[in-house]
C-alpha atoms as a PDB file:
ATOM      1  CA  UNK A   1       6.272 -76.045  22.292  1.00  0.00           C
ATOM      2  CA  UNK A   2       9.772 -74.972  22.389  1.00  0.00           C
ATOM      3  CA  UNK A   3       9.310 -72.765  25.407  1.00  0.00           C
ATOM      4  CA  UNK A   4       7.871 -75.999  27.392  1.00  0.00           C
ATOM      5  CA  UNK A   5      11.112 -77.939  26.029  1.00  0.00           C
ATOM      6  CA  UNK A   6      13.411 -75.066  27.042  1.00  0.00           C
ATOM      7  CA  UNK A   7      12.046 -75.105  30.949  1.00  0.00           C
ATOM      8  CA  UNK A   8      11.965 -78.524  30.809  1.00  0.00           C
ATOM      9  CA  UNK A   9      16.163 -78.588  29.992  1.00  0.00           C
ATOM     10  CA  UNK A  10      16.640 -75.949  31.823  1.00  0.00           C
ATOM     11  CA  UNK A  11      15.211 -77.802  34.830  1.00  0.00           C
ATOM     12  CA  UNK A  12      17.555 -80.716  34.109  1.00  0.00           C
ATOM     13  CA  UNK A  13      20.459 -78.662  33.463  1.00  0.00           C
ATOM     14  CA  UNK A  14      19.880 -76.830  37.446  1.00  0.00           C
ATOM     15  CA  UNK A  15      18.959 -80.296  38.693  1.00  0.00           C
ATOM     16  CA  UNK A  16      21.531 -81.992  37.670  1.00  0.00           C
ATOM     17  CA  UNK A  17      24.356 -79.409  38.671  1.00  0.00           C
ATOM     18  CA  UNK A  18      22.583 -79.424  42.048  1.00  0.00           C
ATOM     19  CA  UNK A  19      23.255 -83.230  42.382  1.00  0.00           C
ATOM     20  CA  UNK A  20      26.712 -82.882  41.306  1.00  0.00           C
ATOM     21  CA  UNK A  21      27.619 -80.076  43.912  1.00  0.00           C
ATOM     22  CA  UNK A  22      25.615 -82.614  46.445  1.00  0.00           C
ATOM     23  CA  UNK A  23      27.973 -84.987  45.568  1.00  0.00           C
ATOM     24  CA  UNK A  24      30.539 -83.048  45.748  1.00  0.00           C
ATOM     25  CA  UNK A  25      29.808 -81.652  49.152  1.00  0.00           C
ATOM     26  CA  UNK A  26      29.136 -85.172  50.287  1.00  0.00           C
ATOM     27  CA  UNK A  27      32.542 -86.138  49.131  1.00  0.00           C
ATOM     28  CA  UNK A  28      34.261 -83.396  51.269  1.00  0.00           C
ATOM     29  CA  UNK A  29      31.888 -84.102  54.456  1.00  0.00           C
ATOM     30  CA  UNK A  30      31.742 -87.847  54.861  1.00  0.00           C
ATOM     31  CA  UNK A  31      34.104 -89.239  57.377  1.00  0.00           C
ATOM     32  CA  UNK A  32      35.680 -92.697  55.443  1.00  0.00           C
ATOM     33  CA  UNK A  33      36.208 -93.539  51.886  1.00  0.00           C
ATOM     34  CA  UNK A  34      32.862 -96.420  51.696  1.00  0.00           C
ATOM     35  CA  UNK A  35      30.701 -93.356  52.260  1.00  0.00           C
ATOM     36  CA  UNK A  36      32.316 -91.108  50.158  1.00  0.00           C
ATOM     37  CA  UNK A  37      32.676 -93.419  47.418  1.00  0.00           C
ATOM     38  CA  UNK A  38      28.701 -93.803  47.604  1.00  0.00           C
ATOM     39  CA  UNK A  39      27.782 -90.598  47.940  1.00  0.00           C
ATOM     40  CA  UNK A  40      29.769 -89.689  44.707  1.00  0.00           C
ATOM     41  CA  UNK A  41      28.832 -92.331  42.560  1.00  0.00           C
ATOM     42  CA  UNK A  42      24.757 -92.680  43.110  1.00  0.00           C
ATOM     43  CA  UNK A  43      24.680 -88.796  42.592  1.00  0.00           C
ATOM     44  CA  UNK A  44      27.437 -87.721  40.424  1.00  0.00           C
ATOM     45  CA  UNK A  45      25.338 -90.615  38.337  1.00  0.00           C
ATOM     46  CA  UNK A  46      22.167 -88.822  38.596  1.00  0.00           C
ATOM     47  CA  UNK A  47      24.027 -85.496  37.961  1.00  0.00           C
ATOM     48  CA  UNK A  48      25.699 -86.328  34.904  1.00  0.00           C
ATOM     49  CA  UNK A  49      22.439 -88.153  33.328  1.00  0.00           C
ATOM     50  CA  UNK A  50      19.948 -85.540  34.234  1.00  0.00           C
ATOM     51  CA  UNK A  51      22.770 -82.564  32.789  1.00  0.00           C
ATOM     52  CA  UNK A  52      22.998 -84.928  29.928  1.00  0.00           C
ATOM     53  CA  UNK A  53      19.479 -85.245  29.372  1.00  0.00           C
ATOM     54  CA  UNK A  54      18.994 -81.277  29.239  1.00  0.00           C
ATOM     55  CA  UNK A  55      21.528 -81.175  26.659  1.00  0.00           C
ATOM     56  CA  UNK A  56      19.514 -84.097  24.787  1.00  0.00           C
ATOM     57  CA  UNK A  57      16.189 -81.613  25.321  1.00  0.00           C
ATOM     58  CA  UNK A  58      18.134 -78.627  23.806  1.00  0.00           C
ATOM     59  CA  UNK A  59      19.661 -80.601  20.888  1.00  0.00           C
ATOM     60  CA  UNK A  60      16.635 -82.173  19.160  1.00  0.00           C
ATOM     61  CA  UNK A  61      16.264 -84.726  17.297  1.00  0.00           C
ATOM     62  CA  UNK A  62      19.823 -84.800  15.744  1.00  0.00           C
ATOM     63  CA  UNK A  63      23.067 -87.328  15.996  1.00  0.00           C
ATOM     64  CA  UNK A  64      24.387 -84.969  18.622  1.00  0.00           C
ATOM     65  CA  UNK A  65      21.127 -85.848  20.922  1.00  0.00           C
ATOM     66  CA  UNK A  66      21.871 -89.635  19.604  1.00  0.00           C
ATOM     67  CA  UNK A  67      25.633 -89.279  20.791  1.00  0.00           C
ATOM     68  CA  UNK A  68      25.120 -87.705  23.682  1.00  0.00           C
ATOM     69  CA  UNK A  69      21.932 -90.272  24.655  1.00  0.00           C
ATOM     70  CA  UNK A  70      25.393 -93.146  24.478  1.00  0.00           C
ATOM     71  CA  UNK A  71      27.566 -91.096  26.937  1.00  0.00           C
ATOM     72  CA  UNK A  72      24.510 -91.370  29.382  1.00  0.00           C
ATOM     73  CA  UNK A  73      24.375 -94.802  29.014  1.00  0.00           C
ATOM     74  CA  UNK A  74      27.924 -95.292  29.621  1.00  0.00           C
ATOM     75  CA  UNK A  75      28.067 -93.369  32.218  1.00  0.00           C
ATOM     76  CA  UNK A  76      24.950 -94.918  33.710  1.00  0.00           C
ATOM     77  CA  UNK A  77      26.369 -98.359  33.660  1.00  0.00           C
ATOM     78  CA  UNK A  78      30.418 -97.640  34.092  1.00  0.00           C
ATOM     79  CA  UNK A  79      30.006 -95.712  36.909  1.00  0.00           C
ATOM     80  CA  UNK A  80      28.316 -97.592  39.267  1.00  0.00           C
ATOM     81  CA  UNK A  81      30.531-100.698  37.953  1.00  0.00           C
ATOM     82  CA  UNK A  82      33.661 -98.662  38.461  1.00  0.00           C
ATOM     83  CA  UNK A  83      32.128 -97.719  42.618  1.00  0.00           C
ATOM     84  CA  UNK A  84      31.810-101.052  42.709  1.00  0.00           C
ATOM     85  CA  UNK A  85      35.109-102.369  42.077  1.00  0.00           C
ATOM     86  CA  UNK A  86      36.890 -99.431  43.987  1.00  0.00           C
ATOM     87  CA  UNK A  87      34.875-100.818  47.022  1.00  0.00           C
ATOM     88  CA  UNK A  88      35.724-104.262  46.505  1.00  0.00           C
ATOM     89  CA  UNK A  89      39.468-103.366  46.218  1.00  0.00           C
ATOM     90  CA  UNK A  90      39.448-101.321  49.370  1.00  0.00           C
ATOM     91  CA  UNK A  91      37.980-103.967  50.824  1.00  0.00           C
ATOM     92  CA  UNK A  92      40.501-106.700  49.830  1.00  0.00           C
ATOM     93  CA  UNK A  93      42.952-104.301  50.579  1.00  0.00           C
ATOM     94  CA  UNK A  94      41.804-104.009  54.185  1.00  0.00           C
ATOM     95  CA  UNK A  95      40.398-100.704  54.548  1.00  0.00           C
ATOM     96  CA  UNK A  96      38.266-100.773  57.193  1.00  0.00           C
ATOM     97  CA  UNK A  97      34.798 -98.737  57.227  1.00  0.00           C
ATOM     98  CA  UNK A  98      34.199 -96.098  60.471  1.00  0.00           C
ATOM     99  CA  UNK A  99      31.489 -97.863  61.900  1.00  0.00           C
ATOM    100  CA  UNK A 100      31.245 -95.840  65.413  1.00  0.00           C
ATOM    101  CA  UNK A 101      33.172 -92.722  66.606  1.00  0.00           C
ATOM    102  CA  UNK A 102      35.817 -93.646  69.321  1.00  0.00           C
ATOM    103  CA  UNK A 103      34.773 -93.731  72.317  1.00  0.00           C
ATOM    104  CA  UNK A 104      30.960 -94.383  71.517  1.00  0.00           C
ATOM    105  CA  UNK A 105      29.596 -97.511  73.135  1.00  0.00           C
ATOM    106  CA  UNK A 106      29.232-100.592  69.752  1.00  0.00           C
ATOM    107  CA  UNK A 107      25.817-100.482  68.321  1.00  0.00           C
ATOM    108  CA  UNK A 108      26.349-104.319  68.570  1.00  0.00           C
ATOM    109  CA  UNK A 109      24.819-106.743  71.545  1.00  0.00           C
END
């Protein structure tokens, strides 16, 4: 049984860093801040709560799993709370999001 639970966090664990490089990457690579700002926060979210949950699976059943089962939660509702203010502040603020490249004909009639 532990060698099941040990693949099984393992597979979290490389999971989860793969979303956080993704998100990462997609950080770097998208061209204005509304994209970047998503493509960090859905899967730095799902990075951090899938690494988290690894830990959880190597911990036990112990008040570190317990702690560590609040920081995902916090992080699962703060974060996407926190995207979502950043986006309404650049918003109010004026930032504009790249909706065509210049040049390119408006995908509007």
């Amino acid at each position: 049984m532990s060698f099941l639970i040990d693949i099984a966090s393992a597979l979290c664990l490389l999971a989860g860093a793969f979303f956080c490089l993704v998100g990462a990457w997609g950080l770097l690579r998208m061209p204005d801040f509304y994209t970047r700002v998503h493509a960090a926060s859905v899967l730095e979210t799902l990075g951090a709560d899938l690494i988290l949950l690894g830990l959880v699976l190597q911990a036990g059943f112990t008040l570190v799993a317990a702690k560590l089962l609040l920081i995902g939660l916090l992080i699962f509702f703060a974060s996407p709370t926190a995207s979502h203010a950043l986006t309404r502040a650049a918003m109010l603020r004026g930032v504009t999001p790249l909706l065509a490249k210049q040049g390119e004909p408006s995908s509007k009639p």
